[in-house]
C-alpha atoms as a PDB file:
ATOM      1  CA  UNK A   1      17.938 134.052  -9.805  1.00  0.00           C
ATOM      2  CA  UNK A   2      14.364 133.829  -9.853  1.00  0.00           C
ATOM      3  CA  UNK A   3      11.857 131.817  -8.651  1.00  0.00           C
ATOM      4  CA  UNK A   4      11.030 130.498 -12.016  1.00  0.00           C
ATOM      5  CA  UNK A   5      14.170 129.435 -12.804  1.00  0.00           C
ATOM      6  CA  UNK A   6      14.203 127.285  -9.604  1.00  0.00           C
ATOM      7  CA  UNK A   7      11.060 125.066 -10.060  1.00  0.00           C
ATOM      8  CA  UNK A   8      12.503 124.856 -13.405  1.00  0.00           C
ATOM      9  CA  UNK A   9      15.982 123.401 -11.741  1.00  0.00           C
ATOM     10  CA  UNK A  10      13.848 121.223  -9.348  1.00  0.00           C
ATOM     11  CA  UNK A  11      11.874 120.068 -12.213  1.00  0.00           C
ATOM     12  CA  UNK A  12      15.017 118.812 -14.089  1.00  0.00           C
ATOM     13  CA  UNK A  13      16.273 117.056 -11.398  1.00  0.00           C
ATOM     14  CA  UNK A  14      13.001 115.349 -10.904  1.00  0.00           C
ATOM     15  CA  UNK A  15      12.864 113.766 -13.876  1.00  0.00           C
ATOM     16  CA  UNK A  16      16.507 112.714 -14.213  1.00  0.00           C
ATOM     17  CA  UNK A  17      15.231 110.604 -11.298  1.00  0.00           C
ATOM     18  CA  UNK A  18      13.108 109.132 -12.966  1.00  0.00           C
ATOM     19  CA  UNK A  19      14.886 108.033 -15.884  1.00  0.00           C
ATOM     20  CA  UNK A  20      17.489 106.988 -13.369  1.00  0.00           C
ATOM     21  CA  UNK A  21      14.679 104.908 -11.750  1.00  0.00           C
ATOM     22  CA  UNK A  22      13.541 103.964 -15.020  1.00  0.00           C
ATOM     23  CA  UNK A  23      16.704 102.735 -16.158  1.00  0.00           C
ATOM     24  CA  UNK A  24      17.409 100.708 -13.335  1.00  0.00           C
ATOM     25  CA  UNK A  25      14.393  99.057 -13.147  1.00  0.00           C
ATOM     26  CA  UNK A  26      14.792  98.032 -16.886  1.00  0.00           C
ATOM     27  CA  UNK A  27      18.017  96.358 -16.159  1.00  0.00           C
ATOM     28  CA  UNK A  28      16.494  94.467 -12.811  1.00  0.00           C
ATOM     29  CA  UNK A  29      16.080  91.187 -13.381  1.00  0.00           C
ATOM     30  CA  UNK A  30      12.711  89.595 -13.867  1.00  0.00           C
ATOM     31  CA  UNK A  31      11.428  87.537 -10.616  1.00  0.00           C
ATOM     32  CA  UNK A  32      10.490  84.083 -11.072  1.00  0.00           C
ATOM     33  CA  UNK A  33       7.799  82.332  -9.597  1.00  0.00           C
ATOM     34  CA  UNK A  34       8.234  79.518  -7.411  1.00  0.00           C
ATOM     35  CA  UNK A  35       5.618  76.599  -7.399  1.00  0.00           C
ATOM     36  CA  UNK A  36       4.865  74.076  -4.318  1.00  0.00           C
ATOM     37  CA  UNK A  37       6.978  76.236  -1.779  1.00  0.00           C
ATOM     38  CA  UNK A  38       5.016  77.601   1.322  1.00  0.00           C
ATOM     39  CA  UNK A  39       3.956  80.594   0.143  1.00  0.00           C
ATOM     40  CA  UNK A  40       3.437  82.054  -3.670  1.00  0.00           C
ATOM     41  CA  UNK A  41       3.055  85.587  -2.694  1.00  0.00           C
ATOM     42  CA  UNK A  42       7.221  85.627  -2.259  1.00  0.00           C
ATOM     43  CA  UNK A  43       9.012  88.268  -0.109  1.00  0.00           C
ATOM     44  CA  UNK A  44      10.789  88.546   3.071  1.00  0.00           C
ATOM     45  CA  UNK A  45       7.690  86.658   4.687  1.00  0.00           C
ATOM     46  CA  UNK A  46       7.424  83.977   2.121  1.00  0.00           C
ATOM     47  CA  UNK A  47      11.142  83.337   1.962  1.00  0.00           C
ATOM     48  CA  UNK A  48      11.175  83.055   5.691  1.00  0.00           C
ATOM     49  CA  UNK A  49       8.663  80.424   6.197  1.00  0.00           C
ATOM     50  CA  UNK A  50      10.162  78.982   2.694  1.00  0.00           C
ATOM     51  CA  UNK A  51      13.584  78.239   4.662  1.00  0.00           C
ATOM     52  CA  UNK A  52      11.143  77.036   7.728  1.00  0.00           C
ATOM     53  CA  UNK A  53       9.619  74.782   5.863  1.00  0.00           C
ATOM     54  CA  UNK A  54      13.161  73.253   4.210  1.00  0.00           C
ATOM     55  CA  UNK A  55      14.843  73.565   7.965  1.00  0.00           C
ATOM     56  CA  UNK A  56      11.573  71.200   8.925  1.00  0.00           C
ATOM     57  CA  UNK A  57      11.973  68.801   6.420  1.00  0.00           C
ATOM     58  CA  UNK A  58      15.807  68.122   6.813  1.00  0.00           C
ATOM     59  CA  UNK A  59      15.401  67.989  10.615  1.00  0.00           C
ATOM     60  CA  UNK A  60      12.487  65.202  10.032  1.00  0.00           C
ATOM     61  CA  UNK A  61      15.121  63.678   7.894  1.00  0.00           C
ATOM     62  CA  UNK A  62      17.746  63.176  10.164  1.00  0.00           C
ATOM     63  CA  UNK A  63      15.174  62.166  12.775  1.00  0.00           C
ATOM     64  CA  UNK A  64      14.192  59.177  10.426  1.00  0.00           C
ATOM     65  CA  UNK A  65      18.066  58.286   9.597  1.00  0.00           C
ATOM     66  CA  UNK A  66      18.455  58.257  13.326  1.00  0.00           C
ATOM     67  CA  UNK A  67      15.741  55.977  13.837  1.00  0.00           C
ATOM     68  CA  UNK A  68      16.790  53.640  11.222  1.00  0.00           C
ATOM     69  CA  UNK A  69      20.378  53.639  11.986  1.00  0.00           C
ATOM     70  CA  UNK A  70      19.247  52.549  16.130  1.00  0.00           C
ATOM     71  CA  UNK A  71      17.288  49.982  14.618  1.00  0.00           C
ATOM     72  CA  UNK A  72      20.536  48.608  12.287  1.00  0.00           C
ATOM     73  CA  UNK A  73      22.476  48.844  15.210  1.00  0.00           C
ATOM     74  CA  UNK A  74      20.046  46.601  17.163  1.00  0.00           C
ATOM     75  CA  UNK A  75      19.768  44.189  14.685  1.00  0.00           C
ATOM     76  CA  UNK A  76      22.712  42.290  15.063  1.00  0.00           C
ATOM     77  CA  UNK A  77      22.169  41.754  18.177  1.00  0.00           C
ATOM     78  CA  UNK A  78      18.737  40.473  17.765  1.00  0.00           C
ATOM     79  CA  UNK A  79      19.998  38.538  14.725  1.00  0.00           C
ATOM     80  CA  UNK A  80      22.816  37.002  16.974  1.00  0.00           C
ATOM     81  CA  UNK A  81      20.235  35.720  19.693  1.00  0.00           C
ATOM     82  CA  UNK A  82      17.441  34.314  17.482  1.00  0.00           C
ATOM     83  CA  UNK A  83      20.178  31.648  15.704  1.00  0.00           C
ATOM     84  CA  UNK A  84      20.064  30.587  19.482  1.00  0.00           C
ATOM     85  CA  UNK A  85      16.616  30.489  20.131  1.00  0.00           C
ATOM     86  CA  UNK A  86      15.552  28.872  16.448  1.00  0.00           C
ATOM     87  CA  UNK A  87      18.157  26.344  17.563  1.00  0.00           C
ATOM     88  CA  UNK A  88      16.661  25.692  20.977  1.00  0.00           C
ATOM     89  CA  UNK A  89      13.353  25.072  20.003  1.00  0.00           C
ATOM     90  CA  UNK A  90      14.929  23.270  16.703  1.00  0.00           C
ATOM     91  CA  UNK A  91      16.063  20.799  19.460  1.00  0.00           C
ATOM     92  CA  UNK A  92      13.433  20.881  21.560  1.00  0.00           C
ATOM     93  CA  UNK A  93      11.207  19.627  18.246  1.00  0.00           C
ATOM     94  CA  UNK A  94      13.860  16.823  17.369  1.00  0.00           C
ATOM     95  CA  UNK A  95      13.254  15.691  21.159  1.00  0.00           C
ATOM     96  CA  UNK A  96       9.768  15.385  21.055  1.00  0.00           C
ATOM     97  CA  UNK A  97      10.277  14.165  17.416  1.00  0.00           C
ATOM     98  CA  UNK A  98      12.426  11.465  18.675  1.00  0.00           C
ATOM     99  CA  UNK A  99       9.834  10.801  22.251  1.00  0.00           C
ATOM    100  CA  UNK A 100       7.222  10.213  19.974  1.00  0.00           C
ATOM    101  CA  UNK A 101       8.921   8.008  17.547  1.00  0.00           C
ATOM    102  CA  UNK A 102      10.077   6.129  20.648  1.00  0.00           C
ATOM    103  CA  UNK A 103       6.450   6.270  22.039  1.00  0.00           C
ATOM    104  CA  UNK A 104       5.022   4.283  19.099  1.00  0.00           C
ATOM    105  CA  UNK A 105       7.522   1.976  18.589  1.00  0.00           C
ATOM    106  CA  UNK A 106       7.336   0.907  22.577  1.00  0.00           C
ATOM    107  CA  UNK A 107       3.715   0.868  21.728  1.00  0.00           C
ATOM    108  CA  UNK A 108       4.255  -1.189  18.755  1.00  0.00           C
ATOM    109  CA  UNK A 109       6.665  -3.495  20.040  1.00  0.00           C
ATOM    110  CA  UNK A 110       3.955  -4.362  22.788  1.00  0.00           C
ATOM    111  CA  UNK A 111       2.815  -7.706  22.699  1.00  0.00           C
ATOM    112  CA  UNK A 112      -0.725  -8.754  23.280  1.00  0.00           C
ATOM    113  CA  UNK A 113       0.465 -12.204  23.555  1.00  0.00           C
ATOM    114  CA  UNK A 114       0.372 -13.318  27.594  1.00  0.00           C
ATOM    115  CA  UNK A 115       2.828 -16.200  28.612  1.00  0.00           C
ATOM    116  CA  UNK A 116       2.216 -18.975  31.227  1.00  0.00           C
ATOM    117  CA  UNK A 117       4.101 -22.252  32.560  1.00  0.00           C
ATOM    118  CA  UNK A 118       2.327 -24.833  34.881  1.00  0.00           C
ATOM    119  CA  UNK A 119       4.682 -27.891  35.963  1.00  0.00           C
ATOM    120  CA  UNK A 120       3.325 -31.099  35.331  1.00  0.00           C
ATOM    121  CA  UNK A 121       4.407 -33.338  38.196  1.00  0.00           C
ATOM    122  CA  UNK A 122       3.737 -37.078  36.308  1.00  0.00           C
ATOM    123  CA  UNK A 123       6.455 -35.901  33.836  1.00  0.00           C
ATOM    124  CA  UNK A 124       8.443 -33.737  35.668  1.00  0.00           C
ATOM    125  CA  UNK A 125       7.898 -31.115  33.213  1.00  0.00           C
ATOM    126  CA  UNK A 126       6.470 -27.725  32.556  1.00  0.00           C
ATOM    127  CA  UNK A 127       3.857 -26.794  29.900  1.00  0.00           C
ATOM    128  CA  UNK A 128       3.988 -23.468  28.447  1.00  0.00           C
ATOM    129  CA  UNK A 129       1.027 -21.538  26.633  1.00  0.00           C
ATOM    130  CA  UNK A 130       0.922 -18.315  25.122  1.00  0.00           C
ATOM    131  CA  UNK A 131      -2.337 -17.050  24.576  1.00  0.00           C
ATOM    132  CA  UNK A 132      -3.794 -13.705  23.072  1.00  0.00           C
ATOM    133  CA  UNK A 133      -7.373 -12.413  23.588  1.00  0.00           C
ATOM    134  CA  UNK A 134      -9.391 -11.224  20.725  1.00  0.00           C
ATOM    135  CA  UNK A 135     -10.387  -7.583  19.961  1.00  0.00           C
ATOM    136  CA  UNK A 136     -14.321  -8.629  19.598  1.00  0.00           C
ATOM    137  CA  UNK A 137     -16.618 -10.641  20.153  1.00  0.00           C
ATOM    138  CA  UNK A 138     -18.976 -13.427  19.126  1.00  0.00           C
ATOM    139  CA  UNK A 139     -22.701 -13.346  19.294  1.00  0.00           C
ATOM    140  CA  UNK A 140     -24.122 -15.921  20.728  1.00  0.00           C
ATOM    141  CA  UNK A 141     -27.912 -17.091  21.337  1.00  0.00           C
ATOM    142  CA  UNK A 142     -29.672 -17.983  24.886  1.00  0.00           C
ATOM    143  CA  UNK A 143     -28.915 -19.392  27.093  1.00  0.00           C
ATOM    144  CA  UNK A 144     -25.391 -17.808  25.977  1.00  0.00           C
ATOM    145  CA  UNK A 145     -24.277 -14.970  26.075  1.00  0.00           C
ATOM    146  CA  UNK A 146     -21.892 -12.515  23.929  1.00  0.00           C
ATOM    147  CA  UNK A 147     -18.437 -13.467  24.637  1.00  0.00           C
ATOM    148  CA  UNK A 148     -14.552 -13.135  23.473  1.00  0.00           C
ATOM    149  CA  UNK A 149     -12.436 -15.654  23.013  1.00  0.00           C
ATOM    150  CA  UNK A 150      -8.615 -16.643  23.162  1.00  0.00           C
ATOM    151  CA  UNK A 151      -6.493 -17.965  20.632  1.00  0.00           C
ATOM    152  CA  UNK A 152      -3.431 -19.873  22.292  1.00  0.00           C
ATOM    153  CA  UNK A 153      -0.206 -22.244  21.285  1.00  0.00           C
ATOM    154  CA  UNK A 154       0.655 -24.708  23.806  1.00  0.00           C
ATOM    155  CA  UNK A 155       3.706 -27.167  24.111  1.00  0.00           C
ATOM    156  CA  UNK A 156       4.555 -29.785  26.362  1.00  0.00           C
ATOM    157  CA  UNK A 157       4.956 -32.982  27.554  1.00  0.00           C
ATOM    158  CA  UNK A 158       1.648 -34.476  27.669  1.00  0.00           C
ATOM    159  CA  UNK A 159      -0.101 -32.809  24.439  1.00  0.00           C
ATOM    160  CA  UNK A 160       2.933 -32.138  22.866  1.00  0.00           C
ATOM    161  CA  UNK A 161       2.885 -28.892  20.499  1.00  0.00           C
ATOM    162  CA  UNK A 162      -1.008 -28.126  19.430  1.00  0.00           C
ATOM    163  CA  UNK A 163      -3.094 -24.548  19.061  1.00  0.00           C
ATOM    164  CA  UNK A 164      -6.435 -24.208  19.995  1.00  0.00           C
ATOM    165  CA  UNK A 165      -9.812 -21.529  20.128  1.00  0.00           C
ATOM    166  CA  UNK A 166     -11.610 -20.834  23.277  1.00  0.00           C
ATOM    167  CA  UNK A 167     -14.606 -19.371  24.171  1.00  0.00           C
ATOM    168  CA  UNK A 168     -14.369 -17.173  28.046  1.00  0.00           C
ATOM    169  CA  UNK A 169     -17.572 -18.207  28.804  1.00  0.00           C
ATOM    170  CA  UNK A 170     -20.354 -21.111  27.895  1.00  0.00           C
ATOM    171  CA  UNK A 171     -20.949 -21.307  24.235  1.00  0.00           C
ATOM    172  CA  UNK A 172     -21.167 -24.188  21.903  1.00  0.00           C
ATOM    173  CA  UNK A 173     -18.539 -24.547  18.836  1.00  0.00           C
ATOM    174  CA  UNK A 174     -19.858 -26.609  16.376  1.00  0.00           C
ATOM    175  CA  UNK A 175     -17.369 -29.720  14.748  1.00  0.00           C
ATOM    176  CA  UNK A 176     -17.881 -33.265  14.238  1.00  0.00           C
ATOM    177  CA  UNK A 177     -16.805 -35.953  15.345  1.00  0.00           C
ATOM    178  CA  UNK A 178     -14.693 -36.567  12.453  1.00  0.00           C
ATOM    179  CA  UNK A 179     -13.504 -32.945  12.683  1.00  0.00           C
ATOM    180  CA  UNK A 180     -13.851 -29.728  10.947  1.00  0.00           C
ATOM    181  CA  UNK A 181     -12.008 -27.249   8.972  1.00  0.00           C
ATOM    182  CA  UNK A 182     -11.384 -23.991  10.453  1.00  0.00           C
ATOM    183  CA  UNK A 183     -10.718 -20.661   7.886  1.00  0.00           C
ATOM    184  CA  UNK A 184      -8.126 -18.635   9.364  1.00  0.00           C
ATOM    185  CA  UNK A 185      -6.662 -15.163   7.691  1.00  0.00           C
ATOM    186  CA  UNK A 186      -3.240 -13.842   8.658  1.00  0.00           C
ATOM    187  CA  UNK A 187      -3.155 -10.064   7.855  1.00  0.00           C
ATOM    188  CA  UNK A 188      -4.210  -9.427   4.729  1.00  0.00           C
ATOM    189  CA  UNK A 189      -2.987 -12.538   3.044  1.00  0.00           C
ATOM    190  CA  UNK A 190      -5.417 -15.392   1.661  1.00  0.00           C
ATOM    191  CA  UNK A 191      -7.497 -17.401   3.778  1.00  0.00           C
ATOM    192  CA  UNK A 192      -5.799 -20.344   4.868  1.00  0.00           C
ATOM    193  CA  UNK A 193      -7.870 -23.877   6.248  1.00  0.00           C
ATOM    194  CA  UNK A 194      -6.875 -25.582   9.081  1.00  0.00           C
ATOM    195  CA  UNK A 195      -7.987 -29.257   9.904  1.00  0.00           C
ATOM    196  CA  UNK A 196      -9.360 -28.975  13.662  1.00  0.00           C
ATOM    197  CA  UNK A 197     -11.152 -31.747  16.131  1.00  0.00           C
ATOM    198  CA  UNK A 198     -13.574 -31.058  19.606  1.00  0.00           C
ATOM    199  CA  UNK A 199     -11.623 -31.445  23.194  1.00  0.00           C
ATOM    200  CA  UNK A 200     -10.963 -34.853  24.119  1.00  0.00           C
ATOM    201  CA  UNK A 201     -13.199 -33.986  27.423  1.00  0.00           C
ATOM    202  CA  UNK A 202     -16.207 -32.720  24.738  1.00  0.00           C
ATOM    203  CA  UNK A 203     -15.856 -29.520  26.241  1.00  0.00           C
ATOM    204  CA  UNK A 204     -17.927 -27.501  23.605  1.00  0.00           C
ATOM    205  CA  UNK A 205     -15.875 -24.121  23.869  1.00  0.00           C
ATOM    206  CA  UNK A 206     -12.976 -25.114  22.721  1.00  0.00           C
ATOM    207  CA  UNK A 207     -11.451 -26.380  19.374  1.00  0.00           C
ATOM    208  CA  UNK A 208      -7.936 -27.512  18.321  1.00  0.00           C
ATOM    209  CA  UNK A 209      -6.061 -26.188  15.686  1.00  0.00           C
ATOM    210  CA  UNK A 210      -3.835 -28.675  13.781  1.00  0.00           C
ATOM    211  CA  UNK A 211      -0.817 -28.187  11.274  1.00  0.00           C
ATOM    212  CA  UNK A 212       0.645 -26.210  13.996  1.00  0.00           C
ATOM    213  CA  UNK A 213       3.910 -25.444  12.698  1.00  0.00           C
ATOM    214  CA  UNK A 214       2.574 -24.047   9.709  1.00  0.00           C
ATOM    215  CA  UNK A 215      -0.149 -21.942  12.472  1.00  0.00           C
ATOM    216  CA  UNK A 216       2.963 -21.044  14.631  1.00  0.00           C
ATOM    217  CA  UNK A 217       4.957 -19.392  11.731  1.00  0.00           C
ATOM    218  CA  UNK A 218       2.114 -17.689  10.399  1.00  0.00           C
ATOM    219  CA  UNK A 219       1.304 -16.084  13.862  1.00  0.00           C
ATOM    220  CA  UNK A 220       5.115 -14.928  14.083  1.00  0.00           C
ATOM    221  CA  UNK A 221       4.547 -12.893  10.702  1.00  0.00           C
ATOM    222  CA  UNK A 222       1.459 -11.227  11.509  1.00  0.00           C
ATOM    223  CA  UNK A 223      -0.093  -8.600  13.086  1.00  0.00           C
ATOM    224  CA  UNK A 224      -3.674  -9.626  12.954  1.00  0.00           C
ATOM    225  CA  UNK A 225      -5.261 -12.925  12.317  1.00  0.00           C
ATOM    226  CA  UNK A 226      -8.717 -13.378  11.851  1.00  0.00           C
ATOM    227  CA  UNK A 227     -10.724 -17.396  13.343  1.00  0.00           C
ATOM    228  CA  UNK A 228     -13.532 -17.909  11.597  1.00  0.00           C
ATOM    229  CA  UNK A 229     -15.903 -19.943  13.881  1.00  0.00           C
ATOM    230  CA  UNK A 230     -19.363 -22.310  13.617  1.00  0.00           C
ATOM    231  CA  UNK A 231     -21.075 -21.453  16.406  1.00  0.00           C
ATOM    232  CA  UNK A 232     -24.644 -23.471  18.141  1.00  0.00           C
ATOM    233  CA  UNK A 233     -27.352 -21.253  16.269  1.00  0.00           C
ATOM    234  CA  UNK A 234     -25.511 -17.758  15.767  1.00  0.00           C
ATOM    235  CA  UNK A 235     -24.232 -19.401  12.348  1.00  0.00           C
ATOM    236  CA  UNK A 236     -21.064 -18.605  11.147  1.00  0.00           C
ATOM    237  CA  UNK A 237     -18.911 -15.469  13.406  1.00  0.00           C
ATOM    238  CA  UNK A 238     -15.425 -14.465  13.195  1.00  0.00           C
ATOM    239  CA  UNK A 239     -12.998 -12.774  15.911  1.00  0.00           C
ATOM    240  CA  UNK A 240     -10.319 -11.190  15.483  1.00  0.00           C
ATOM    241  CA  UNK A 241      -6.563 -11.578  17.231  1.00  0.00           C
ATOM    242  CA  UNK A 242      -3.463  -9.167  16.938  1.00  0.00           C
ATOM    243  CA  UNK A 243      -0.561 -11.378  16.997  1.00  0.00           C
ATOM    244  CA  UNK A 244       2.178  -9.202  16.356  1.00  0.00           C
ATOM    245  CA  UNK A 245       5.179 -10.100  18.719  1.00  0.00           C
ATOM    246  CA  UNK A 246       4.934 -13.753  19.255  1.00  0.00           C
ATOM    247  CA  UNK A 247       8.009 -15.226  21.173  1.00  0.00           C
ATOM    248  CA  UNK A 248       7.353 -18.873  20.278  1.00  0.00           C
ATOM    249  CA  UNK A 249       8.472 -21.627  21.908  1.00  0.00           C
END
């Protein structure tokens, strides 16, 4: 055979390769792109890091699911101790609730009233006062000076059951001889007049207080009573009493 013939052969045989070739690459599927993976040029490489990338992400996963599963599993314990402690300090707040509520009404149920008893020898007897000393003061001219004053109730045998005003220091309260009426205010109810006379002894810090029973009950209903006084040129002055708590007679 000649050498013609050969490259003739050989040249046959190349291109029935390469409609083989052609032929298969025709029926080869057509590649399709993937978007938002790690790489777009595709390829061993690309598919590599690709299945990096998804191996990453589940691992993260499962490291989050762990977390939050430890954390579940904590919680009921945490959940089964705060009931506890939100019921501690629940009662420690309804015991201080309760000290304070206590606190005031000790406070309240204080009395500013002061008792006394002196025996009285001629009549073999004792006379009792109560007395309560007012929250301000009256304003008084030389030669006086500013002073409070105490309102008392008094019963025994030689006065018998009487109320009167007095002055703690020197001061002159003015009322004739023929007496006086004195305004007196129980809490906020209306102003109530009391028919009042001077000491017997013309001691001029002092008056007396008449329709005591009347003066007695009103003093057991109140907290505060205002005395209005006529004082020796300081004109007319209140004071003002609390009176809550009276134990009378």
């Amino acid at each position: 055979m000649s050498s013609s013939d050969d490259r003739d052969r050989e040249i046959a045989e190349l291109k029935a390769q390469v409609e083989r070739l052609s032929a298969a690459q025709s029926t080869t599927p057509p590649k399709v792109a993937v978007t938002g993976g790690p790489s777009a040029g595709g390829g061993l490489k690309g598919g590599f890091f690709g299945c990096l990338g998804v191996v990453g992400a589940i691992f993260a996963l499962l490291v989050v699911l762990g977390v939050v599963g430890q954390c579940s599993r904590n919680m009921p314990a945490n959940v089964a101790s705060n009931p506890d402690s939100a019921a501690a300090a629940a009662e420690a707040s309804k015991s201080a609730a309760q000290a304070l509520i206590a606190s005031e009404s000790s406070q309240a149920a204080v009395s500013n009233w002061i008792y006394n008893e002196e025996a009285d020898a001629l009549h073999d007897a004792k006379t009792k006062t109560a007395c309560t000393t007012s929250q301000d003061q009256v304003h008084l001219s030389f030669p006086y000076h500013d002073t409070d004053a105490q309102l008392c109730v008094r019963v025994g045998p030689r006065f018998g059951a009487d109320a009167y005003v007095q002055l703690n220091a020197d001061g002159q309260i003015l009322c004739g001889v023929e007496g006086c009426a004195t305004h007196v205010r129980f809490d906020k109810g209306a102003v109530q007049t009391f028919p009042s006379w001077g000491a017997a002894d013309n001691s001029t810090n002092i008056i007396f207080l008449h329709r005591t029973p009347a003066l007695v009950a009103a003093l057991k209903k109140s907290s505060s009573t205002v005395v209005e006084l006529q004082l020796y040129q300081a004109g007319m002055q209140t004071l003002t009493f609390r009176t809550a708590g009276l134990k009378w007679p």
